[in-house]
N, C-alpha and C. Protein backbone atom coordinates (compact mmCIF):
# COMPACT_ATOMS: atom_id res chain seq x y z
N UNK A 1 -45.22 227.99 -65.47
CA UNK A 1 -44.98 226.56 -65.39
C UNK A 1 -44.32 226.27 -64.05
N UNK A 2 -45.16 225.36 -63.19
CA UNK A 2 -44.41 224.85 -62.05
C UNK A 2 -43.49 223.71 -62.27
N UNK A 3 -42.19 223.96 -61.07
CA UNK A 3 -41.09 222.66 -61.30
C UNK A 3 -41.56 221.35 -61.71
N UNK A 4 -42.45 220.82 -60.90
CA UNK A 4 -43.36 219.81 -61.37
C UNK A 4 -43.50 219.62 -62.56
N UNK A 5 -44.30 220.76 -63.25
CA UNK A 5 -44.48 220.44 -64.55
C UNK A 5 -42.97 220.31 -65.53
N UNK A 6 -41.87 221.19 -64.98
CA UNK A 6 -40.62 221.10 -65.61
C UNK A 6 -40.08 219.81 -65.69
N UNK A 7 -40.45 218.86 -64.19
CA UNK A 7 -39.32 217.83 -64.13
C UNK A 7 -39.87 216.63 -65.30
N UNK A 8 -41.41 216.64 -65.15
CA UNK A 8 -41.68 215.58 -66.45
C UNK A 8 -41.55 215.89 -67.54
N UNK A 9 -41.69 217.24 -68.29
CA UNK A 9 -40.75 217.56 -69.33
C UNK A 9 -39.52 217.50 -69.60
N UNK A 10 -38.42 217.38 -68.45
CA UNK A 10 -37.26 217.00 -68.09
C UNK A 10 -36.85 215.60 -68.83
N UNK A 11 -37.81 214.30 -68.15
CA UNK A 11 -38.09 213.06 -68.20
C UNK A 11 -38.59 212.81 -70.13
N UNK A 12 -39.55 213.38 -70.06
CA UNK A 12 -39.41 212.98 -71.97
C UNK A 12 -38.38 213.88 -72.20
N UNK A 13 -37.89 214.69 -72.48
CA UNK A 13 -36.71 215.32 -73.77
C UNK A 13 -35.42 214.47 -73.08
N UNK A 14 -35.29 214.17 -71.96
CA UNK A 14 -33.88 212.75 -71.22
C UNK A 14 -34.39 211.56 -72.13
N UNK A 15 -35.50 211.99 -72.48
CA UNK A 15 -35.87 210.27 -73.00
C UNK A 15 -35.56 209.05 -72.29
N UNK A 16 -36.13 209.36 -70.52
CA UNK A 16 -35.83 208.68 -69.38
C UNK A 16 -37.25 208.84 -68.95
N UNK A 17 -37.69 208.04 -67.54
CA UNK A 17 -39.02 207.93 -67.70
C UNK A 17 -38.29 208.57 -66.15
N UNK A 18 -39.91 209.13 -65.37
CA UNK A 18 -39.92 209.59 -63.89
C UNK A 18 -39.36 208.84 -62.99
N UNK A 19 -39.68 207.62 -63.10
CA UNK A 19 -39.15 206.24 -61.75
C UNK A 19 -37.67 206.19 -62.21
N UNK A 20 -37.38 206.27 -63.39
CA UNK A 20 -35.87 206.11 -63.29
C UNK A 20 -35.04 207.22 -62.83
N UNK A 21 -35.43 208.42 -63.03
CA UNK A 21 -35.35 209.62 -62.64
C UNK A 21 -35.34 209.23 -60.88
N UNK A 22 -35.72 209.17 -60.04
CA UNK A 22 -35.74 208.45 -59.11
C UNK A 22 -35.42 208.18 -58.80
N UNK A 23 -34.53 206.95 -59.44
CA UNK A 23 -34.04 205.87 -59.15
C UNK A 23 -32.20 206.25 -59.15
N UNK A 24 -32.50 207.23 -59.95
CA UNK A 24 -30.95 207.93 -60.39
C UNK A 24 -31.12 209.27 -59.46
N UNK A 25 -31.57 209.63 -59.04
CA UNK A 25 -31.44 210.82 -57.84
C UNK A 25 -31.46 210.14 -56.46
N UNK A 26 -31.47 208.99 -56.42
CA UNK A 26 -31.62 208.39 -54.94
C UNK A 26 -32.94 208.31 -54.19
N UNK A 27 -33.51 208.41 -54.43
CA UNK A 27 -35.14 208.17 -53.91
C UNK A 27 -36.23 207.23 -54.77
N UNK A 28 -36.88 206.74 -53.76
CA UNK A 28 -38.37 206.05 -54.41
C UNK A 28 -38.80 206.73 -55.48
N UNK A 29 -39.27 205.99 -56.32
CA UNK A 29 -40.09 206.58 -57.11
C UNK A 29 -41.63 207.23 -56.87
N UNK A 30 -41.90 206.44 -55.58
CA UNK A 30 -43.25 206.60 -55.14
C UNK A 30 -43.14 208.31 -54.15
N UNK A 31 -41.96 208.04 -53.61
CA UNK A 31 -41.27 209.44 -53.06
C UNK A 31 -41.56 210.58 -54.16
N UNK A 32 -40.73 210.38 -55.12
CA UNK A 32 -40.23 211.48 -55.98
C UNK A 32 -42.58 211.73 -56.54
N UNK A 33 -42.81 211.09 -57.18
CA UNK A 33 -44.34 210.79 -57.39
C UNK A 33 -45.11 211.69 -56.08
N UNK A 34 -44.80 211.67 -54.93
CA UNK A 34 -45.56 212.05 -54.10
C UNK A 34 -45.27 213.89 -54.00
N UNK A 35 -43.79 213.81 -53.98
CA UNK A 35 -43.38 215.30 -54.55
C UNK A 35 -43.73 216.61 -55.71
N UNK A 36 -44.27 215.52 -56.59
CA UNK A 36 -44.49 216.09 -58.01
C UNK A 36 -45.83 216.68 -57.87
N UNK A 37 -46.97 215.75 -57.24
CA UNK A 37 -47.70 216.15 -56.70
C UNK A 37 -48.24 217.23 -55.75
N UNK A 38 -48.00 217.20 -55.21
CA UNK A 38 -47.26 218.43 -53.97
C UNK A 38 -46.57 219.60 -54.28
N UNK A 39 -45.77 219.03 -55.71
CA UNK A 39 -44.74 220.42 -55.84
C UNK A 39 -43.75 221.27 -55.04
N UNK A 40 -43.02 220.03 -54.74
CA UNK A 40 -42.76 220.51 -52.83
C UNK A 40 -40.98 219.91 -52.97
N UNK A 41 -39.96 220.50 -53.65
CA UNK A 41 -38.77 220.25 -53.52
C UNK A 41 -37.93 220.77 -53.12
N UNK A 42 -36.71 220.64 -52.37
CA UNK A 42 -36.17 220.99 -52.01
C UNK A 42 -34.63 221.16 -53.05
N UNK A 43 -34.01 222.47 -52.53
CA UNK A 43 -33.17 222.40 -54.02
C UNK A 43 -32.09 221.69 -54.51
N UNK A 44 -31.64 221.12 -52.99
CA UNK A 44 -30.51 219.85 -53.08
C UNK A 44 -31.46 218.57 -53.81
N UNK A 45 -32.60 218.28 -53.85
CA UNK A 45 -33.06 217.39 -54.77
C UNK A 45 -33.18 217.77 -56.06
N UNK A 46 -33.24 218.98 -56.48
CA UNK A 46 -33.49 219.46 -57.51
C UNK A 46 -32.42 219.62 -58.08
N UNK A 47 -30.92 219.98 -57.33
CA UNK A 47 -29.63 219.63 -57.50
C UNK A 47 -29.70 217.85 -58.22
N UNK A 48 -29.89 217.01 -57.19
CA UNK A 48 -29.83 215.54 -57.85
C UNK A 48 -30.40 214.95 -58.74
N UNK A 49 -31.84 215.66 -59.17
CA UNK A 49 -32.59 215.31 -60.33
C UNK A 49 -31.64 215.91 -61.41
N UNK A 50 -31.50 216.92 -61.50
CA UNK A 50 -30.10 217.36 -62.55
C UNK A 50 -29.56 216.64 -63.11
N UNK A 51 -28.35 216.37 -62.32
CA UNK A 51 -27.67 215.66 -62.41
C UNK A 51 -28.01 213.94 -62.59
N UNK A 52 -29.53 213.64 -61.94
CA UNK A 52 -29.35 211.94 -62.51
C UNK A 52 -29.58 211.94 -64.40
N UNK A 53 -30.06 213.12 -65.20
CA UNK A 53 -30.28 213.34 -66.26
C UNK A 53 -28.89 214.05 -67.13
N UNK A 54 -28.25 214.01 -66.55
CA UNK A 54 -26.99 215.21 -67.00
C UNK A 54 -27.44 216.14 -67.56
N UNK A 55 -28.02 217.51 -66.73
CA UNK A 55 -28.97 218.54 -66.82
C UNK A 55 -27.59 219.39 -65.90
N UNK A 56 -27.87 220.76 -66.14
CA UNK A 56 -27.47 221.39 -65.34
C UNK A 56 -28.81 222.78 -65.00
N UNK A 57 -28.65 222.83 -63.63
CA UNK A 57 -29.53 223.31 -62.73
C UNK A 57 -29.57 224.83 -62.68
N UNK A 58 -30.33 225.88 -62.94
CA UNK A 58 -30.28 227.20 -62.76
C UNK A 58 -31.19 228.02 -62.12
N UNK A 59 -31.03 228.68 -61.03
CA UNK A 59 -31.72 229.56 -60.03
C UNK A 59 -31.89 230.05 -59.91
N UNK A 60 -32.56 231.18 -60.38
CA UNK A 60 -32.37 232.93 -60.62
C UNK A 60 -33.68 233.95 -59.42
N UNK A 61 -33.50 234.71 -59.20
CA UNK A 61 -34.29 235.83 -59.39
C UNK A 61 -34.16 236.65 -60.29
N UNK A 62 -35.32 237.08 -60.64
CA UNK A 62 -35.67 237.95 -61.62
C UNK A 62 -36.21 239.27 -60.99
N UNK A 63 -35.37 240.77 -61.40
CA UNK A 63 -35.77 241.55 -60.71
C UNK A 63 -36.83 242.40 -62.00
N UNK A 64 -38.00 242.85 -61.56
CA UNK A 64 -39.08 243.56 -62.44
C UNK A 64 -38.05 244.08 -63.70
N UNK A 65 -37.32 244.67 -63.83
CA UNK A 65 -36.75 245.41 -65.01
C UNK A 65 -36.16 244.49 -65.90
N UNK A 66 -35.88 242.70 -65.40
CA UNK A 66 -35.08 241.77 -66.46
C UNK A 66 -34.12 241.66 -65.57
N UNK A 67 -33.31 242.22 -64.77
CA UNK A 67 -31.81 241.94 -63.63
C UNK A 67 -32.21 240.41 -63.16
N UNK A 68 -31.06 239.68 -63.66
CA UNK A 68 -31.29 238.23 -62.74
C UNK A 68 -30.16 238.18 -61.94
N UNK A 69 -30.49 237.87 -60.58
CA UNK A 69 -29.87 237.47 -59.07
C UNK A 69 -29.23 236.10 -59.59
């Protein structure tokens, strides 16, 4: 599953829609829309989408044996 696909799953279980999502991370909606597309975020946005949902954010590597970085 790409972030993309995470953040609109994000958006229904917030029981918040994408544009507000958006709208609460500081960017266009047409912005954030053009991103999702693309699949193309950066992690300080991915930091603020978090947080416009009161989500907390987690980053891992995963090393072959299960070890997460």
């Amino acid at each position: 599953m790409d972030i993309a696909e995470k953040i609109r799953i994000l958006a229904v279980k917030s029981k918040i829609s994408v544009q507000q999502i958006a709208e609460k991370s500081g960017q266009s909606s047409a912005n954030l829309y053009n991103k999702l597309g693309r699949n193309d975020f950066k992690l300080s946005e991915l930091e603020r989408i978090a947080h416009a949902v009161g989500a907390t954010l987690e980053v891992n590597f995963i090393l072959p044996n299960g070890e997460k970085l």
